[in-house]
Protein backbone atom coordinates (compact mmCIF):
# COMPACT_ATOMS: atom_id res chain seq x y z
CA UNK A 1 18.47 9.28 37.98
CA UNK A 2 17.58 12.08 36.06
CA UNK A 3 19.42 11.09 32.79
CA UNK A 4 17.46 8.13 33.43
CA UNK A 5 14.21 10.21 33.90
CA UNK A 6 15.32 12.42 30.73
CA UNK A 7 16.15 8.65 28.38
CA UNK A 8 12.39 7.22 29.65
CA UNK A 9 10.76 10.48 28.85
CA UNK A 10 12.34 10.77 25.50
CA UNK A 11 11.32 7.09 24.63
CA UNK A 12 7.67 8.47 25.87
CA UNK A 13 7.50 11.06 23.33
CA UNK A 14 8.62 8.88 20.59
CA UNK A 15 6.10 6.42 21.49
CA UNK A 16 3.39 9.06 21.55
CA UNK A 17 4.51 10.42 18.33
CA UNK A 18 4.21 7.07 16.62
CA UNK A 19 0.92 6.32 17.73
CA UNK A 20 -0.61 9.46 16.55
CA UNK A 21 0.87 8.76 13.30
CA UNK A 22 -0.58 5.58 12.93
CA UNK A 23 -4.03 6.01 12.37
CA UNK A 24 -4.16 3.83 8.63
CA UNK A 25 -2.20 1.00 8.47
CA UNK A 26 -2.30 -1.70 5.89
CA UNK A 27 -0.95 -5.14 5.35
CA UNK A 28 -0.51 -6.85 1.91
CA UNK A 29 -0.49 -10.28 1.66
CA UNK A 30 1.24 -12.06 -1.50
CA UNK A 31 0.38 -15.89 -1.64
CA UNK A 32 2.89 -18.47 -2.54
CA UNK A 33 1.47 -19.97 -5.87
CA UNK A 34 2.75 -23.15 -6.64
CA UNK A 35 3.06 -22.74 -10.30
CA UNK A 36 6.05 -24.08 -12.77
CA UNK A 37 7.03 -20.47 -13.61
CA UNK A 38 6.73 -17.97 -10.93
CA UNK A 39 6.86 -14.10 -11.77
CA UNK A 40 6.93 -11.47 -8.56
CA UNK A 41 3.31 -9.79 -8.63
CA UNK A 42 3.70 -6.04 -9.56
CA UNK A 43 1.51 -4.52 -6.89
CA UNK A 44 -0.16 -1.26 -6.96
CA UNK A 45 -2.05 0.77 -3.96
CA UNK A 46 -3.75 3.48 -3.79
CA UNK A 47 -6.30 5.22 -2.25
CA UNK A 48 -9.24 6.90 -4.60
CA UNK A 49 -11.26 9.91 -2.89
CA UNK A 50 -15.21 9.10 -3.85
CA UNK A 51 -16.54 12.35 -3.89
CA UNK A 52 -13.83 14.23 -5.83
CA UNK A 53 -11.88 11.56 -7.50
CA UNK A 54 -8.65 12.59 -6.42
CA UNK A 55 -6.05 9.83 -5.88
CA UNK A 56 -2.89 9.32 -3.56
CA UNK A 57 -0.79 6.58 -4.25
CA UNK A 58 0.65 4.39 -1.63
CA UNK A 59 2.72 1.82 -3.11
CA UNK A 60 4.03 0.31 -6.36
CA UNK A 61 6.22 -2.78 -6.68
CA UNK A 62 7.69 -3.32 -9.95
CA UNK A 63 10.47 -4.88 -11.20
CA UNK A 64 13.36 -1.48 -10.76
CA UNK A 65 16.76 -4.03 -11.19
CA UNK A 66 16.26 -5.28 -14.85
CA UNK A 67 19.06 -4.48 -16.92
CA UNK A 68 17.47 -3.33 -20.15
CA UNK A 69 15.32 -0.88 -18.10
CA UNK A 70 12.17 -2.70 -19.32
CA UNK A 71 10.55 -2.97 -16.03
CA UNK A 72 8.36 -0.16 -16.26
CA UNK A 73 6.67 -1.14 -19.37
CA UNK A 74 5.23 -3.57 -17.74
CA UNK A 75 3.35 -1.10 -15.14
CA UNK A 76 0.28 -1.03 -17.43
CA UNK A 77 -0.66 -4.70 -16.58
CA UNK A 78 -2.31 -3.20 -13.68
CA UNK A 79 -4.73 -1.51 -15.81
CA UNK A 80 -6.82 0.19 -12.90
CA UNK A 81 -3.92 2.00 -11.19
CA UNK A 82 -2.44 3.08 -14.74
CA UNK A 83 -5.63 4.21 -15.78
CA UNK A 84 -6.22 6.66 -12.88
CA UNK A 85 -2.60 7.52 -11.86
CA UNK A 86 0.15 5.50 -13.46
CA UNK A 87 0.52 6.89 -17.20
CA UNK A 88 0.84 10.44 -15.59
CA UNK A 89 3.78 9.76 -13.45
CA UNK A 90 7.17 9.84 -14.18
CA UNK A 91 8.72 6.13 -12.65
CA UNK A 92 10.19 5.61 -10.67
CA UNK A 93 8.37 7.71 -7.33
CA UNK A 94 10.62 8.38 -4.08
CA UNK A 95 8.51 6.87 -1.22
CA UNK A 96 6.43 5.21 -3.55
CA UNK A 97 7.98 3.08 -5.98
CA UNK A 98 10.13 -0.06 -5.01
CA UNK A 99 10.91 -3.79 -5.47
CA UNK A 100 8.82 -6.13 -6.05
CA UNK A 101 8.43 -8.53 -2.96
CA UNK A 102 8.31 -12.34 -2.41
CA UNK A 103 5.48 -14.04 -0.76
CA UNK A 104 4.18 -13.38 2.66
CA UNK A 105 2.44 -10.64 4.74
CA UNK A 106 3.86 -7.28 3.84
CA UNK A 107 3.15 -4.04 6.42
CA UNK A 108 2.72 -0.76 4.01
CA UNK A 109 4.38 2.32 5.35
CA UNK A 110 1.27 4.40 4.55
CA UNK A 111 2.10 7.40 7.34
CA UNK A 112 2.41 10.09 4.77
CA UNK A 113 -0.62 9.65 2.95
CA UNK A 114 -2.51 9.37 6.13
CA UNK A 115 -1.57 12.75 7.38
CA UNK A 116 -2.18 14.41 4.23
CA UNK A 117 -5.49 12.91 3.44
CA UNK A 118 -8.84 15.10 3.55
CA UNK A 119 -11.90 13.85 5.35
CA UNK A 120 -14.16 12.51 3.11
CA UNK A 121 -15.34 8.95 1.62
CA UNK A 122 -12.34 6.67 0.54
CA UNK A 123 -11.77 3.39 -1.41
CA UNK A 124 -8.66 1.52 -0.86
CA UNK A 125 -7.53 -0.18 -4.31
CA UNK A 126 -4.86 -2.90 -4.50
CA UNK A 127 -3.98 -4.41 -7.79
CA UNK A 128 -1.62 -7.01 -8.69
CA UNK A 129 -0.29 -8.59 -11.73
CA UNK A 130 2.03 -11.11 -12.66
CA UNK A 131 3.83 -12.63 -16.00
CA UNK A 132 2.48 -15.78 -16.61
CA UNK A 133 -0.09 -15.12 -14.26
CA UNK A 134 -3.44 -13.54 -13.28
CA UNK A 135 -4.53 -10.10 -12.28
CA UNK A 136 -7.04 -9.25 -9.42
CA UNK A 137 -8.15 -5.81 -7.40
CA UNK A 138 -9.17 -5.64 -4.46
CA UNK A 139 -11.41 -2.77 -3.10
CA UNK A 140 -11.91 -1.50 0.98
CA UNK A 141 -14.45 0.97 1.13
CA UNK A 142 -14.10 3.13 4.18
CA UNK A 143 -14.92 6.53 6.07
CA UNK A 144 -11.74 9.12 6.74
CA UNK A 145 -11.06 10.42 9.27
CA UNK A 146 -11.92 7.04 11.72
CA UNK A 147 -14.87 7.35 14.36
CA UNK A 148 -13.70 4.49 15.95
CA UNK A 149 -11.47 2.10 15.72
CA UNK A 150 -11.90 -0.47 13.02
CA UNK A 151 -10.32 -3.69 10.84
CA UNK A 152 -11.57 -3.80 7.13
CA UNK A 153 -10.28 -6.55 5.28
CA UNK A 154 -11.06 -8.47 2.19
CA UNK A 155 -9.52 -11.60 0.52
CA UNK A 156 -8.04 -12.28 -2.85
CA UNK A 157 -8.61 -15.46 -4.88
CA UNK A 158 -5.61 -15.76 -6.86
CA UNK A 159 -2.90 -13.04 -6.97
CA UNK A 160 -3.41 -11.20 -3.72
CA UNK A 161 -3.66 -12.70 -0.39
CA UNK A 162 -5.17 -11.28 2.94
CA UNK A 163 -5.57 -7.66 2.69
CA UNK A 164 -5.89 -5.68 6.13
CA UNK A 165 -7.01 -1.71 6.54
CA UNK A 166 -6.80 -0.90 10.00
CA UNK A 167 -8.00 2.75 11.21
CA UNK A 168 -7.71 3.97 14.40
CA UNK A 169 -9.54 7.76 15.42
């Protein structure tokens, strides 16, 4: 009984732990386009500080498998991220850089940034582009740390699908 007591606790704490780390979380949906030559979206996220400008990136998907090393060039197609962040780092990012992803709802490990993010005014930015395809950014405007709990979300047209911000206090 008391291993039992001990396993349940344990399993308590974990659960606690991972609530109280969870207070952004973001989902990122890709659409399936119906198009004669389809191109994986390079997706970039990031969150912009208002007031002082700074920036902490989230994600970036981008093609990391091609052969000729050539997948990075491509980066600069999403002009916003490479504008404020992109050009200055060094590709690829541990915990930040990875595959590009096929369509569907995507959840955005986002933990780290969370806990290391200042209160202040915020502006989530997602940008996607694809070969042969479009571009679009998508912008959530919100208040960190969270009063209350809250779901911000906003819509793409083309590229970028559902996008979902929840914050919890």
């Amino acid at each position: 009984m008391i291993k039992k007591m001990t396993a349940m606790t344990l399993l308590g704490f974990a659960f606690v732990s991972t609530v109280q780390a969870s207070d952004l979380t973001l989902s990122v949906e890709l659409p399936q386009i119906d198009v004669a030559e389809y191109h994986r979206p390079y997706v970039a996220m990031w969150l912009q500080n208002d007031d002082s400008g700074d920036v902490a990136n989230i994600e970036v998907w981008y093609q990391i498998k091609k052969s000729d090393e050539k997948g990075e060039q491509w980066l600069k197609d999403m002009r916003q991220w490479w504008r404020r962040t992109g050009r200055s780092l060094e590709m690829p990012v541990d915990g930040i850089s990875g595959a590009t992803q096929k369509p569907g709802v995507h959840e955005v490990d986002t933990a780290q940034v969370a806990k290391n993010l200042a209160a202040g005014n915020y502006t989530l930015y997602v940008e996607a582009a694809r070969e042969v395809g479009g571009r679009e950014l998508l912008k959530i405007p919100f208040l960190w740390p969270a009063k209350s709990a809250q779901t911000l979300e906003v819509k793409g047209k083309t590229e970028l699908g559902n996008i979902v911000l929840q914050l919890a206090p």
